[in-house]
C-alpha atoms as a PDB file:
ATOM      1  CA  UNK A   1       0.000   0.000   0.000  1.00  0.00           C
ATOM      2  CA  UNK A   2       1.347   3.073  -0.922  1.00  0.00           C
ATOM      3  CA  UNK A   3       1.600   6.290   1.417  1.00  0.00           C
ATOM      4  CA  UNK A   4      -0.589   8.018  -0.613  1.00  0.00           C
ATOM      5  CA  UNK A   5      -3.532   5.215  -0.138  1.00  0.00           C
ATOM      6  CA  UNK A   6      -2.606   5.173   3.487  1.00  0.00           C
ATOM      7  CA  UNK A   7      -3.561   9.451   3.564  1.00  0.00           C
ATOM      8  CA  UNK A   8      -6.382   8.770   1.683  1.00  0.00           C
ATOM      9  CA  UNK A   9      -7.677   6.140   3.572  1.00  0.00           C
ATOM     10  CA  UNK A  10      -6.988   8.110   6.789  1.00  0.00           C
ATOM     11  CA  UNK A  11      -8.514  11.147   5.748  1.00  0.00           C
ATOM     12  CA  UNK A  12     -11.644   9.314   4.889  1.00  0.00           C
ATOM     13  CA  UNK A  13     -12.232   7.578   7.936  1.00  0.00           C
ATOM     14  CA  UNK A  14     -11.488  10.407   9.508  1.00  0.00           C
ATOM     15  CA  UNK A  15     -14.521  12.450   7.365  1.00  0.00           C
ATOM     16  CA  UNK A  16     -16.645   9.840   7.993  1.00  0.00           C
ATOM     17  CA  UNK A  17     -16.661   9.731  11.838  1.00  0.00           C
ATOM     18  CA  UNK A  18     -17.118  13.415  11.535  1.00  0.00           C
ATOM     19  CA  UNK A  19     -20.120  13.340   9.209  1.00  0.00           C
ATOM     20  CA  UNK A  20     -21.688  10.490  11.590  1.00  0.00           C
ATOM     21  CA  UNK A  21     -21.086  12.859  14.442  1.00  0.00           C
ATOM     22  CA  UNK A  22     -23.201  15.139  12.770  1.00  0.00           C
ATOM     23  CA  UNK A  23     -26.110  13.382  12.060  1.00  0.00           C
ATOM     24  CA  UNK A  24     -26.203  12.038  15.908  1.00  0.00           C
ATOM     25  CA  UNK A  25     -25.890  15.570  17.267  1.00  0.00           C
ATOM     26  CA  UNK A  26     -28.626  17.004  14.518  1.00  0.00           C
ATOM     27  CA  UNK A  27     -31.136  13.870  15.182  1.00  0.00           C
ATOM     28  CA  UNK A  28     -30.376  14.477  18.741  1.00  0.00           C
ATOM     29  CA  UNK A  29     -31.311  18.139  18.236  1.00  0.00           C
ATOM     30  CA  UNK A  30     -34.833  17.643  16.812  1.00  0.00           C
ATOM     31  CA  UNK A  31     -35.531  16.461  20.427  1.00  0.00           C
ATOM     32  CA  UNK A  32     -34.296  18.984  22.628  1.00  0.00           C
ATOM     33  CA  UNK A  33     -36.161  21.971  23.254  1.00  0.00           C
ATOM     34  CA  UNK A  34     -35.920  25.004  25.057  1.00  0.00           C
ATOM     35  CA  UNK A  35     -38.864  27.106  26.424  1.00  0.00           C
ATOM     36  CA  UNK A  36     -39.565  29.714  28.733  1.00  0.00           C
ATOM     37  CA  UNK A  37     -42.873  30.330  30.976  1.00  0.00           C
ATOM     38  CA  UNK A  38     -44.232  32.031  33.742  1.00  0.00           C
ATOM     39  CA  UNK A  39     -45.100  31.044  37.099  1.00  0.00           C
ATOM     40  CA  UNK A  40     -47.722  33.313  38.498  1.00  0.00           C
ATOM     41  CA  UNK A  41     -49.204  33.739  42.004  1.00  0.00           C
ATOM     42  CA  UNK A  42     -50.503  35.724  44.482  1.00  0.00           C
ATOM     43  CA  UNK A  43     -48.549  37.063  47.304  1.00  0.00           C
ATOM     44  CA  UNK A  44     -50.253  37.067  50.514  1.00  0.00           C
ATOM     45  CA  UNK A  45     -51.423  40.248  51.840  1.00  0.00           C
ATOM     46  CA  UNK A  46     -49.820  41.361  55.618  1.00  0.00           C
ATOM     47  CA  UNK A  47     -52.340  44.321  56.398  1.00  0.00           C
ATOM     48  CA  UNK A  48     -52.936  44.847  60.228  1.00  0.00           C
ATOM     49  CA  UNK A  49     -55.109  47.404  62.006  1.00  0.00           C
ATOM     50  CA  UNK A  50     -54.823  47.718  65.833  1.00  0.00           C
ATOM     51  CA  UNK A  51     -57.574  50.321  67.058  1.00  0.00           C
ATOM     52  CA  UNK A  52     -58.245  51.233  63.686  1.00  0.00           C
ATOM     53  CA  UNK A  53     -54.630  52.425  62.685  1.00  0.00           C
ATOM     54  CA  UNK A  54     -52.649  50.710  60.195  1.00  0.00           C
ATOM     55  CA  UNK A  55     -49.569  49.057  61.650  1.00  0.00           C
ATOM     56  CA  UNK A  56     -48.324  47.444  58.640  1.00  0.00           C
ATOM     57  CA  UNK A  57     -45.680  50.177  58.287  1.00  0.00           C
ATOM     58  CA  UNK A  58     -45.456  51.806  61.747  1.00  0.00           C
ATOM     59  CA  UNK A  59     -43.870  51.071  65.085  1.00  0.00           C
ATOM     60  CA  UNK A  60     -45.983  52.522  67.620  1.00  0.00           C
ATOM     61  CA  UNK A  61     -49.667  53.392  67.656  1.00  0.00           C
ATOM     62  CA  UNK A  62     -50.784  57.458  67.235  1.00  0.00           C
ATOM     63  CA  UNK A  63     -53.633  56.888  69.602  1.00  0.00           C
ATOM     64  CA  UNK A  64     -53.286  56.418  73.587  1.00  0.00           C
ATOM     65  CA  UNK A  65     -55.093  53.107  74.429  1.00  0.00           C
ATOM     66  CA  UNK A  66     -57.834  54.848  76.968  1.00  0.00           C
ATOM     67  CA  UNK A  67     -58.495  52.571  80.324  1.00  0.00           C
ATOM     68  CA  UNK A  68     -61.628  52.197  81.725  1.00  0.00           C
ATOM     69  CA  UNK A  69     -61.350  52.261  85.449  1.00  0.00           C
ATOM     70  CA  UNK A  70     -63.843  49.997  87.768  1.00  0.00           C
ATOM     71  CA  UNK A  71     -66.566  52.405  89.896  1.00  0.00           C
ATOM     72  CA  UNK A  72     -65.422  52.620  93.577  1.00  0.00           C
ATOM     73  CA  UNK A  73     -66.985  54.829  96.184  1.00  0.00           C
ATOM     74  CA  UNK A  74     -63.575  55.790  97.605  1.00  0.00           C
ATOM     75  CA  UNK A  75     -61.359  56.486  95.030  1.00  0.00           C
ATOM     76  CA  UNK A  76     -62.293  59.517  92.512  1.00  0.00           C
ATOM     77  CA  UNK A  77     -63.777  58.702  88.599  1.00  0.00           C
ATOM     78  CA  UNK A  78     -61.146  57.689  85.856  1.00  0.00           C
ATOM     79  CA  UNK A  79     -58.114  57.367  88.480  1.00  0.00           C
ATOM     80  CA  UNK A  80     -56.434  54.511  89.522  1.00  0.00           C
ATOM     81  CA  UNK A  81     -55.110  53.762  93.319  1.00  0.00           C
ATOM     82  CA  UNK A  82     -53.496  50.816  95.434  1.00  0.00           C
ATOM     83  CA  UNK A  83     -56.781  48.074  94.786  1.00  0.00           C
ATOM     84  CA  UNK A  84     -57.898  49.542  91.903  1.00  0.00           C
ATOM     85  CA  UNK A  85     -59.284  47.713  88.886  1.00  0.00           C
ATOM     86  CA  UNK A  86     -60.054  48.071  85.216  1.00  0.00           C
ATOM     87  CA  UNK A  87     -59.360  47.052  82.090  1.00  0.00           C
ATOM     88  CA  UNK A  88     -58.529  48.289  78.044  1.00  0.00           C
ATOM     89  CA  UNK A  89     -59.196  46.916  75.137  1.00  0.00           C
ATOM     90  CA  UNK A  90     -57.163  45.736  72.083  1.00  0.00           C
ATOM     91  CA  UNK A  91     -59.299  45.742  68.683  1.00  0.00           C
ATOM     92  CA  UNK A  92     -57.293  43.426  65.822  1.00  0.00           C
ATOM     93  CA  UNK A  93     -58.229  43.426  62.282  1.00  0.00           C
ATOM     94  CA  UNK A  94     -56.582  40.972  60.098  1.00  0.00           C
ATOM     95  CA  UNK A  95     -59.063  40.654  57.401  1.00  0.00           C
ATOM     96  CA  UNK A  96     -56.013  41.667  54.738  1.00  0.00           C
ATOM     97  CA  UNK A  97     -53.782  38.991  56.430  1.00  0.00           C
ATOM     98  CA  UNK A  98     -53.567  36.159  54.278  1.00  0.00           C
ATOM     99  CA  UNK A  99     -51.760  33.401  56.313  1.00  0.00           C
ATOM    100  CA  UNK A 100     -52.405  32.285  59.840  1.00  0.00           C
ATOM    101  CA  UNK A 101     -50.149  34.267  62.453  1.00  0.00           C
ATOM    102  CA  UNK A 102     -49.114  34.555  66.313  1.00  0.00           C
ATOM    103  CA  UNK A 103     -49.614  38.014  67.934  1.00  0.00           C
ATOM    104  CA  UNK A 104     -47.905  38.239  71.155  1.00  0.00           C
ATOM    105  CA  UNK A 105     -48.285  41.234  73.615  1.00  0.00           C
ATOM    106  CA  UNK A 106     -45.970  41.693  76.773  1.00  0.00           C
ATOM    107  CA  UNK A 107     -46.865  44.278  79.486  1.00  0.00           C
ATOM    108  CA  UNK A 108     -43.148  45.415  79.674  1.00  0.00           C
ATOM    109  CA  UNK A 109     -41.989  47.387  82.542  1.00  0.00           C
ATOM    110  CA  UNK A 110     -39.456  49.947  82.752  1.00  0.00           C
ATOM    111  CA  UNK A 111     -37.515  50.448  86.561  1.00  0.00           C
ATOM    112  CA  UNK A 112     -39.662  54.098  86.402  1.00  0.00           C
ATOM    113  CA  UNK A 113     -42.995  52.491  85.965  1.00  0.00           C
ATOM    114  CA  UNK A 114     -45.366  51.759  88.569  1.00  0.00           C
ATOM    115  CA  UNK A 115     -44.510  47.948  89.241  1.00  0.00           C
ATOM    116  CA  UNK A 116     -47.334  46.742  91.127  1.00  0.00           C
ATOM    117  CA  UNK A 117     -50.346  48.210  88.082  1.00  0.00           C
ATOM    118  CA  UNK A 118     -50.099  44.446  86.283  1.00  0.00           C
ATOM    119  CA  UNK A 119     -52.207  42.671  83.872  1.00  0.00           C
ATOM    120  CA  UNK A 120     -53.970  40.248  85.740  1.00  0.00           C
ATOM    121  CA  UNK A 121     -57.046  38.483  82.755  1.00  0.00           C
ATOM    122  CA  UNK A 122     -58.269  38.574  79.396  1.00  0.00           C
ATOM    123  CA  UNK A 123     -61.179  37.872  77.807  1.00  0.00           C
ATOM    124  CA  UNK A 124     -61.565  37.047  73.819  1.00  0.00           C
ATOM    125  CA  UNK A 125     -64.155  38.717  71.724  1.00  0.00           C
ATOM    126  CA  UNK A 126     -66.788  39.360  74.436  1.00  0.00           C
ATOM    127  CA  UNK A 127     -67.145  35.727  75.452  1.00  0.00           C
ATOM    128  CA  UNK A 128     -67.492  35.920  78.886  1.00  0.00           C
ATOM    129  CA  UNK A 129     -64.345  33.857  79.610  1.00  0.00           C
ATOM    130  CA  UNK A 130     -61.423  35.434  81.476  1.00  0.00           C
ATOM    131  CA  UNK A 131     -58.213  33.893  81.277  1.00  0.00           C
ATOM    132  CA  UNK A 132     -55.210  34.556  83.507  1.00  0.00           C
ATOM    133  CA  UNK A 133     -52.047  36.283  82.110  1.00  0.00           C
ATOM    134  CA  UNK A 134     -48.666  34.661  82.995  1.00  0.00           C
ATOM    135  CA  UNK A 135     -45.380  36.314  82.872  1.00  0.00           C
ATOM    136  CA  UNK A 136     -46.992  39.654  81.824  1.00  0.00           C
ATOM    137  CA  UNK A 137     -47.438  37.888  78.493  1.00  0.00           C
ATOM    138  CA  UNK A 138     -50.617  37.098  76.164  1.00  0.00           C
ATOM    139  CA  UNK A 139     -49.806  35.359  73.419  1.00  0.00           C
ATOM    140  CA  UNK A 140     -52.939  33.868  70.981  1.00  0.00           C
ATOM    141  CA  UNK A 141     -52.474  31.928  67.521  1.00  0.00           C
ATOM    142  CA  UNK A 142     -55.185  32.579  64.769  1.00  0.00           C
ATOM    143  CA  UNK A 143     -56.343  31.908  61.025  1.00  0.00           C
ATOM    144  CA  UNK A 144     -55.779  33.745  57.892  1.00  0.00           C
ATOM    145  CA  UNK A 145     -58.289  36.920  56.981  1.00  0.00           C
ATOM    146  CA  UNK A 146     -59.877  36.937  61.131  1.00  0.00           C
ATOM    147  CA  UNK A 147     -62.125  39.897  60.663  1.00  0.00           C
ATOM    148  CA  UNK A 148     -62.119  41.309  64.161  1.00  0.00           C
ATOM    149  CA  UNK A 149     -60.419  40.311  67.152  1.00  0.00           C
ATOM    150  CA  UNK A 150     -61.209  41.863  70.337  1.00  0.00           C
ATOM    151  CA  UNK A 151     -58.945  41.809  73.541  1.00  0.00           C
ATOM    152  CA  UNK A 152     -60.108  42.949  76.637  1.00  0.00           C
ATOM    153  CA  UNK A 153     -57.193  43.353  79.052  1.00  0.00           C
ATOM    154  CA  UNK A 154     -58.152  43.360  82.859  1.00  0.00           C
ATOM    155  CA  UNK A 155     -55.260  45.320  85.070  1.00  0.00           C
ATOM    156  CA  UNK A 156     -55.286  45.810  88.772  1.00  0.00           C
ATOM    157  CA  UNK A 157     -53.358  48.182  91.159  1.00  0.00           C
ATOM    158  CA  UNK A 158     -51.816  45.017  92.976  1.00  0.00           C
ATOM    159  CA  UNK A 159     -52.018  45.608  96.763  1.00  0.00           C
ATOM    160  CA  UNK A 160     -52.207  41.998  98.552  1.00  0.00           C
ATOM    161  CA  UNK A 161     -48.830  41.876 100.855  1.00  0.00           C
ATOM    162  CA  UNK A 162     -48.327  38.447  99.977  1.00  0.00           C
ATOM    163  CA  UNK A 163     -48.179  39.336  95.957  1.00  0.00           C
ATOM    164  CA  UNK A 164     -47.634  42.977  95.522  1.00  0.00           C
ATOM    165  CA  UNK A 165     -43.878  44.107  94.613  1.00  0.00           C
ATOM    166  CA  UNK A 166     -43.894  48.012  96.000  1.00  0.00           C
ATOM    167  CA  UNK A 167     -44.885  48.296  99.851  1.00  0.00           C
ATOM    168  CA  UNK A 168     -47.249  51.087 100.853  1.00  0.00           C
ATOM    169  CA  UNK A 169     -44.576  53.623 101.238  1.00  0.00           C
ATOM    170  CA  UNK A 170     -43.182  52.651  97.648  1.00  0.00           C
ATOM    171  CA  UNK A 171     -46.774  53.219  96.640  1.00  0.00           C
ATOM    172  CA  UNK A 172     -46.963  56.586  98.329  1.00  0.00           C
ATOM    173  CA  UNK A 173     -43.494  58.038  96.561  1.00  0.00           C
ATOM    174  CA  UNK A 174     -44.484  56.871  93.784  1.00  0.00           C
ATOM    175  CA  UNK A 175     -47.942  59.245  93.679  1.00  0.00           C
ATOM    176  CA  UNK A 176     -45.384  61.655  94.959  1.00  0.00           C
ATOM    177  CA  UNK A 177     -43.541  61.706  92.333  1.00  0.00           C
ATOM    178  CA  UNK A 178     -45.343  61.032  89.165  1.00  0.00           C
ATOM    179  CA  UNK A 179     -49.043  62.348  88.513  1.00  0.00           C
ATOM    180  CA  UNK A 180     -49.992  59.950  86.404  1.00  0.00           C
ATOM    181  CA  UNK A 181     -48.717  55.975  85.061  1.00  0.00           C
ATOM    182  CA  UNK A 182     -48.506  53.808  82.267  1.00  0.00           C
ATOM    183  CA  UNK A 183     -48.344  50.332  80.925  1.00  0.00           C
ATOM    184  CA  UNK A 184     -45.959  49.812  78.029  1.00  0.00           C
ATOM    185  CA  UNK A 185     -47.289  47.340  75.775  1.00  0.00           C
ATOM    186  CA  UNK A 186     -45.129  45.594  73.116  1.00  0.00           C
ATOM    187  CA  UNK A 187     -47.901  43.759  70.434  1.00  0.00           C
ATOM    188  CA  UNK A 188     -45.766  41.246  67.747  1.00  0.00           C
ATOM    189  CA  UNK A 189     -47.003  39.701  65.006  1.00  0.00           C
ATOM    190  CA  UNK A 190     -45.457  36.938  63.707  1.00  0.00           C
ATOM    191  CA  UNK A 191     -46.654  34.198  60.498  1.00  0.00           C
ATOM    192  CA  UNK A 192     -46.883  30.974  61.124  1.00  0.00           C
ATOM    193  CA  UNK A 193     -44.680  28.617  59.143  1.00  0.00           C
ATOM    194  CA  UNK A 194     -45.342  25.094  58.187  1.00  0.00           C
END
């Protein structure tokens, strides 16, 4: 065989495995596709009202949350003193909330605060039913778009000896010092996860 066969015979095998690589990778290409879509869906809505004011993009409510202090022959309308009682309440609309969610509200003290005016009960959506508050904390799970929620917080002036933290002379500076007292209230909302 001469060298010149040998070339040939080289360079034809050599055009042939190339040409059959062709075909496979065309065939192959009739059956592979590329397309493009869409996936749409709704986000969930997070709208929250607390006492009618939009919290969805604020940290603290524009409206004072007004007490309503418990009638008592000794102690003057709309004030509070050692043994008084009363109560607030808490209005949540979630109607715009589209997944189920915790809310979580802590009666958080500061050392300046009056320490013995605690959250003692609440009652859910006028039903009668008080429930004691632990650890100056409420916390309640509920379902996606609730229309109306209603808290009623009771509070008391705590003055039993064997529960109270302030004595009667702490109670005494204190109206010395301070005309009138608070409870801070920290409300979180938080979504459940699966």
């Amino acid at each position: 065989m001469k060298k010149r066969d040998l070339t040939f015979i080289v360079f034809f095998v050599l055009v042939f495995c190339l040409s059959i690589t062709y075909l496979f990778q065309t065939s192959y290409a009739k059956y592979r596709k590329q397309v493009t879509g869409e996936l749409n869906a709704d986000i969930a809505s997070w709208i929250i009202t607390v006492n009618n004011e939009d919290i969805t993009e604020s940290r603290t409510l524009e409206n004072e949350i007004t007490p309503v202090f418990d009638t008592n022959q000794y102690v003057k309308a709309n004030t509070i003193a050692p043994g008084s009682t009363g109560y607030f309440d808490i209005i949540i609309e979630t109607v715009n909330v589209d997944v189920d969610y915790n809310v979580e509200i802590v009666d958080s003290k500061e050392e300046t605060d009056l320490q013995d005016l605690v959250l003692k009960q609440y009652e859910l959506n006028d039903s009668g039913t008080r429930v004691n508050i632990t650890n100056h904390t409420y916390s309640q799970d509920f379902t996606k778009n609730t229309e109306r929620t209603k808290i009623r917080f009771y509070f008391v002036w705590d003055d039993d000896p064997t529960t109270e933290t302030m004595n009667n002379q702490a109670d005494t500076s204190y109206q010395l010092d301070n005309d009138a007292t608070k409870i801070n209230l920290t409300i979180k909302f938080k979504q459940k996860n699966s």
